[in-house]
Protein backbone atom coordinates (compact mmCIF):
# COMPACT_ATOMS: atom_id res chain seq x y z
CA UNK A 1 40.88 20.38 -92.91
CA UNK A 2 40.38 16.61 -92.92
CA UNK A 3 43.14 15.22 -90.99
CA UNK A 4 44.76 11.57 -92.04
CA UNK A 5 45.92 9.22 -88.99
CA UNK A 6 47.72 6.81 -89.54
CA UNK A 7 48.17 3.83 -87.04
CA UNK A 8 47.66 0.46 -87.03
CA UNK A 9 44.05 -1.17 -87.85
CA UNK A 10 43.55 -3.87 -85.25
CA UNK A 11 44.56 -2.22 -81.97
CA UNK A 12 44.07 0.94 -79.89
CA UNK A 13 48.00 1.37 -78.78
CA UNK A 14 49.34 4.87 -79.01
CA UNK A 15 47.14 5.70 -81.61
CA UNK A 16 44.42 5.19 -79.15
CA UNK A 17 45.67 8.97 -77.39
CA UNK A 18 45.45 10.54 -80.74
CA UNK A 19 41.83 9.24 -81.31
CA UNK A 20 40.48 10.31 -78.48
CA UNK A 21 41.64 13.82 -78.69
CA UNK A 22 40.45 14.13 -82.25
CA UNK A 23 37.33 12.60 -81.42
CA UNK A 24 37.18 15.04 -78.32
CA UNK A 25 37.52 17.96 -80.47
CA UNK A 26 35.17 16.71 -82.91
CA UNK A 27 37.68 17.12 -85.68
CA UNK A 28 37.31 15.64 -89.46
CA UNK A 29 39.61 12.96 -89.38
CA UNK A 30 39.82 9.28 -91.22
CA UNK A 31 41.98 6.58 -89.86
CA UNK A 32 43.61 5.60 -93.05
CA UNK A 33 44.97 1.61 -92.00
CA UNK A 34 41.20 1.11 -91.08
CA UNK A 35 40.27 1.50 -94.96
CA UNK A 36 40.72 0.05 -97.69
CA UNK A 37 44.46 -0.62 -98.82
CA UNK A 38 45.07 1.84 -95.77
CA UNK A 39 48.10 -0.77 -94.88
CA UNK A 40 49.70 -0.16 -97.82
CA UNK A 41 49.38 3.35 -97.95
CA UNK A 42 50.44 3.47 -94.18
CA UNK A 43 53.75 1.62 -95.11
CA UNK A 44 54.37 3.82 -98.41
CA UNK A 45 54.12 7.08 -96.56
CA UNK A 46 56.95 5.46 -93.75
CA UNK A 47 59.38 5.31 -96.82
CA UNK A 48 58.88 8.62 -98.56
CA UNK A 49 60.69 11.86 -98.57
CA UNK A 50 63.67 13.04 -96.57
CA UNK A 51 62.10 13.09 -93.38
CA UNK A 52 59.57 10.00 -92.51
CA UNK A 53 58.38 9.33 -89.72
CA UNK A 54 59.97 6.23 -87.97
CA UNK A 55 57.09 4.44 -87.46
CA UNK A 56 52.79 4.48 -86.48
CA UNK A 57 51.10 6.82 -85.44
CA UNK A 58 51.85 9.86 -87.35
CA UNK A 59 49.19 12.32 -88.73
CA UNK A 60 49.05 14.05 -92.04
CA UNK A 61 47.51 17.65 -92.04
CA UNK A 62 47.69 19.43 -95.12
CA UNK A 63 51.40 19.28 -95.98
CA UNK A 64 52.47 18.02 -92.20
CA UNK A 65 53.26 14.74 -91.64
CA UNK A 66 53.65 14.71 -88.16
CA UNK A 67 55.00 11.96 -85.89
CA UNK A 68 55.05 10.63 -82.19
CA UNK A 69 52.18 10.29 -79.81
CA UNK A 70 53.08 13.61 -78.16
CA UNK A 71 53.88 15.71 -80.76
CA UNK A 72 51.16 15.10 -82.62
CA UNK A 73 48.85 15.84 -79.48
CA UNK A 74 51.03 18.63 -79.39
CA UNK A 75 50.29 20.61 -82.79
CA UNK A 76 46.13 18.97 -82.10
CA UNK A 77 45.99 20.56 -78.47
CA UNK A 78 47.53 24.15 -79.81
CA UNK A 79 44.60 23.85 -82.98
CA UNK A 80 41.17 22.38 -80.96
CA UNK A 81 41.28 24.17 -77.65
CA UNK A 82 42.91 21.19 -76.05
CA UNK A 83 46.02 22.96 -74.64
CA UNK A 84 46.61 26.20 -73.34
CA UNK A 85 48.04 29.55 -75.24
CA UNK A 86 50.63 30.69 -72.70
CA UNK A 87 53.61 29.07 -73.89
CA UNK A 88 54.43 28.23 -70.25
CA UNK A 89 51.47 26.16 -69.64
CA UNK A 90 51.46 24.35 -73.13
CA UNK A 91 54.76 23.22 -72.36
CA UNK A 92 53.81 21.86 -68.94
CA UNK A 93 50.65 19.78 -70.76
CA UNK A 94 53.66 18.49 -73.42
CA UNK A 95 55.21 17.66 -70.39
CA UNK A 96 52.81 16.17 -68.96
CA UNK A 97 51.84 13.89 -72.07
CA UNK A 98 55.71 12.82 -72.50
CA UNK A 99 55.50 11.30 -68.66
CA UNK A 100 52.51 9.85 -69.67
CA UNK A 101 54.39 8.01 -72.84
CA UNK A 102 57.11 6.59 -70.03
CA UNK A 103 54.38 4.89 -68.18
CA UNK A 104 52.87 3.64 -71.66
CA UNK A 105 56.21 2.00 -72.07
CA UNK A 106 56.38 0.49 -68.64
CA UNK A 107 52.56 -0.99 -69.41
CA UNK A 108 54.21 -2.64 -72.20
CA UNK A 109 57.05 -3.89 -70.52
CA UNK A 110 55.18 -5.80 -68.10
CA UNK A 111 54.03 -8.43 -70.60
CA UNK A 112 57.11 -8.32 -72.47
CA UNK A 113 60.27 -7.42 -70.12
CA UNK A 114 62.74 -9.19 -72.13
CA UNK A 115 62.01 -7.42 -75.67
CA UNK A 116 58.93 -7.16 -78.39
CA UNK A 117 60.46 -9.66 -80.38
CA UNK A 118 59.86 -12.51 -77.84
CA UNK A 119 56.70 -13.81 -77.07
CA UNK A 120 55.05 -13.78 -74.10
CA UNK A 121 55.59 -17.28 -73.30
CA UNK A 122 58.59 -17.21 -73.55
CA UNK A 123 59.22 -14.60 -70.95
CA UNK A 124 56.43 -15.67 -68.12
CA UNK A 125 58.70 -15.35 -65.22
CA UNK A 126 60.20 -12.01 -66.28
CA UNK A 127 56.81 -10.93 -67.05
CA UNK A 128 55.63 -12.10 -63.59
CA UNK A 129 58.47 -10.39 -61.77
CA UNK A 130 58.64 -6.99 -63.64
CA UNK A 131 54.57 -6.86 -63.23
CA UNK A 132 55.10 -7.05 -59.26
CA UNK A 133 56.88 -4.32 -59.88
CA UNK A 134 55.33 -2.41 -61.85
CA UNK A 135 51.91 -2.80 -58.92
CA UNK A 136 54.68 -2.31 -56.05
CA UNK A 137 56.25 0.47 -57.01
CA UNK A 138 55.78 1.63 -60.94
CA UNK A 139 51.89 2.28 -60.56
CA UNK A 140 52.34 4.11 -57.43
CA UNK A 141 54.83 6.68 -58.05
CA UNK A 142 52.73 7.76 -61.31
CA UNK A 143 49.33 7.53 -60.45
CA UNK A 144 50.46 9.13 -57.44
CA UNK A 145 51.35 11.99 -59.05
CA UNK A 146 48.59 12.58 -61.26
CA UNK A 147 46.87 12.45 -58.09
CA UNK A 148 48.56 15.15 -56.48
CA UNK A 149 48.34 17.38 -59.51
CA UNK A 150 44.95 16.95 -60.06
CA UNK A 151 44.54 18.13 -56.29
CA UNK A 152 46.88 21.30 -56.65
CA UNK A 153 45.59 22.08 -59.79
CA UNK A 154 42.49 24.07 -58.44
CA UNK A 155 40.06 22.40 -61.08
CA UNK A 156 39.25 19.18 -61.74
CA UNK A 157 41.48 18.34 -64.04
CA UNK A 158 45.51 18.10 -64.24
CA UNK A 159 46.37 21.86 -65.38
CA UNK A 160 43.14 23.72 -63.52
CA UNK A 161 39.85 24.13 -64.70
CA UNK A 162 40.15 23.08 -68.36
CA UNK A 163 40.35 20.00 -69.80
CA UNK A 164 43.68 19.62 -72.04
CA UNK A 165 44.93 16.16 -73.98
CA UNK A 166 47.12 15.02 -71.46
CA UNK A 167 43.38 14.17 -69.34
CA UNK A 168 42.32 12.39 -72.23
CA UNK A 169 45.16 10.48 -72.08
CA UNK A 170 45.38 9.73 -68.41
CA UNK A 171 42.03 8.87 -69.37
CA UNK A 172 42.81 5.75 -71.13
CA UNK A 173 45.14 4.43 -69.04
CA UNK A 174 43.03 4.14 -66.70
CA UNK A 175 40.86 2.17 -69.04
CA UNK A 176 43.57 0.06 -69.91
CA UNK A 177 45.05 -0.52 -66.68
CA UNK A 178 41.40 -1.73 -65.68
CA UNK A 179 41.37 -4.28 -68.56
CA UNK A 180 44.89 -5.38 -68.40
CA UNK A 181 44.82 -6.24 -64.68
CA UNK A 182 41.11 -5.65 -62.92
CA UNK A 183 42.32 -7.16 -59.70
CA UNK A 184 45.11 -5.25 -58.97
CA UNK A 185 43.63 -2.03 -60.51
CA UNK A 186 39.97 -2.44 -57.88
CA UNK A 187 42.14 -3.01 -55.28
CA UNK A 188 44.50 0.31 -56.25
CA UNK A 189 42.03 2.55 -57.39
CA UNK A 190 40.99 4.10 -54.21
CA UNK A 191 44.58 5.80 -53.43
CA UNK A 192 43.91 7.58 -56.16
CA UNK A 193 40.35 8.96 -56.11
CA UNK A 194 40.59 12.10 -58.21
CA UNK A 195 42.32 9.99 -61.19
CA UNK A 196 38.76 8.17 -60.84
CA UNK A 197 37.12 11.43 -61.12
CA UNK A 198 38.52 12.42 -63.56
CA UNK A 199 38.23 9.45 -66.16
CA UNK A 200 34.53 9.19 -65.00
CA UNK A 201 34.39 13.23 -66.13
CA UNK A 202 35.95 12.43 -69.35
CA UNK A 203 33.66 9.56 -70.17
CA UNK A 204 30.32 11.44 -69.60
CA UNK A 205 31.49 14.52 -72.16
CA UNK A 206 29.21 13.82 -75.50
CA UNK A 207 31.41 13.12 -77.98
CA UNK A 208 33.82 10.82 -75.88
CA UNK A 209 30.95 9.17 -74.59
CA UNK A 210 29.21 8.70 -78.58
CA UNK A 211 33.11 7.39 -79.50
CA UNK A 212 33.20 4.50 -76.97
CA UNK A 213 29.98 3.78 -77.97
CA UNK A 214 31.15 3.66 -81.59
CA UNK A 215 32.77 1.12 -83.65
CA UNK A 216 35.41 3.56 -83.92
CA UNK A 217 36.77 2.72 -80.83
CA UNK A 218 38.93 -0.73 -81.13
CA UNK A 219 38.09 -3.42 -78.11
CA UNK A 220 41.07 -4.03 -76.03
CA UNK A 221 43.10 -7.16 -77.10
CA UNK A 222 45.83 -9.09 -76.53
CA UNK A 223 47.91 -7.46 -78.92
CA UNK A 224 47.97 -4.14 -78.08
CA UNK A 225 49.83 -2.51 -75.20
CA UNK A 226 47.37 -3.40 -72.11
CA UNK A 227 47.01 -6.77 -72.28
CA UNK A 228 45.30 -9.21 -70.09
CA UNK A 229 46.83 -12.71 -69.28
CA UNK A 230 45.47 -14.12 -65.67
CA UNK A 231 49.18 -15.36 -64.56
CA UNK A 232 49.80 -11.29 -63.78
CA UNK A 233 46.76 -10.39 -62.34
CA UNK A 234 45.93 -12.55 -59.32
């Protein structure tokens, strides 16, 4: 089955999560906004039937039209060996990938505390305070905790042995934490040494390492979620 994402064309955002776990899984996909008219069909496919989805990404698979980062990584993982079978376990990963989202949102909050409908400039100082914050406290308590489950996990990844979505996905963030703020991220990085190893094990796996290669993968910008402006990175 060819799978249809659709998310939009210019940045990596949460459609970034879903990419990488298709890619991962070496899945037939085509990411719809990046073609042709793909806006239009994007925003035609928000307004149809009883139950749209509310807004990018969602995924079309046959007759699903699935929305929200996680549970779209959540019907992927079940399908591509990405999650586990128990039901107990595939829960935890879900789990795992929904804390994940609440630290997206934090990421984004950073550069815009006071609301997405401002622009950054005019929010500096509430972006300057929150990002303190954020490299205080916020970073801490999350990578923190992948840390420690990473070490009780009694593999090198966050459930055990086997890689699952939700390491994909921690994955990027540390990409994007490292182009968003390089400063603060070198000087944070080793309190969390296993996080390291782990997005260093997920870059050298073939087909991840052939996407970010690729044109496939969008370059960070600044109008995606990680964004880089000096002021909060000193």
């Amino acid at each position: 089955m060819r799978y249809e994402l659709y998310y939009w064309p210019t940045i990596q955002g949460r459609g970034e999560y879903v990419r990488l776990a298709l890619e991962d899984a070496g899945a037939d996909y085509i990411d719809v906004a990046r073609g042709r008219g793909g806006d239009s069909r994007m925003m035609a496919m928000m307004k149809r039937g009883a139950k749209p989805p509310f807004a990018p990404p969602f995924l079309r698979a046959g007759k699903l039209v699935i929305g929200q980062t996680a549970n779209i990584l959540l019907y992927l993982g079940a399908r591509h060996g990405l999650a586990p079978k128990a039901e107990a376990q595939r829960l935890w990963v879900h789990q795992l990938q929904l804390t994940i989202a609440d630290l997206v949102v934090e990421v984004h909050d950073t550069h815009h505390p006071l609301g997405p409908t401002l622009y950054y400039e005019d929010q500096r100082p509430a972006a300057k305070t929150r990002t303190g914050e954020f490299w205080s406290d916020r970073v801490p308590k999350f990578l923190g905790y992948f840390e420690r489950l990473i070490g009780a996990s009694g593999g090198p990844y966050l459930n055990g042995r086997r890689l699952c979505y939700a390491d994909l996905s921690l994955f990027q963030i540390v990409e994007g934490l490292r182009y968003a703020f390089p400063n603060s991220m070198k000087r944070f990085e080793r309190k969390v040494p296993r996080v390291i190893e782990l997005r260093d094990r997920i870059a050298a796996r073939p087909n991840i390492k052939a996407y970010l290669a690729s044109d496939r993968r969008i370059p960070f910008n600044e109008d995606g979620i990680f964004r880089h402006y000096k002021a909060l990175d000193p």
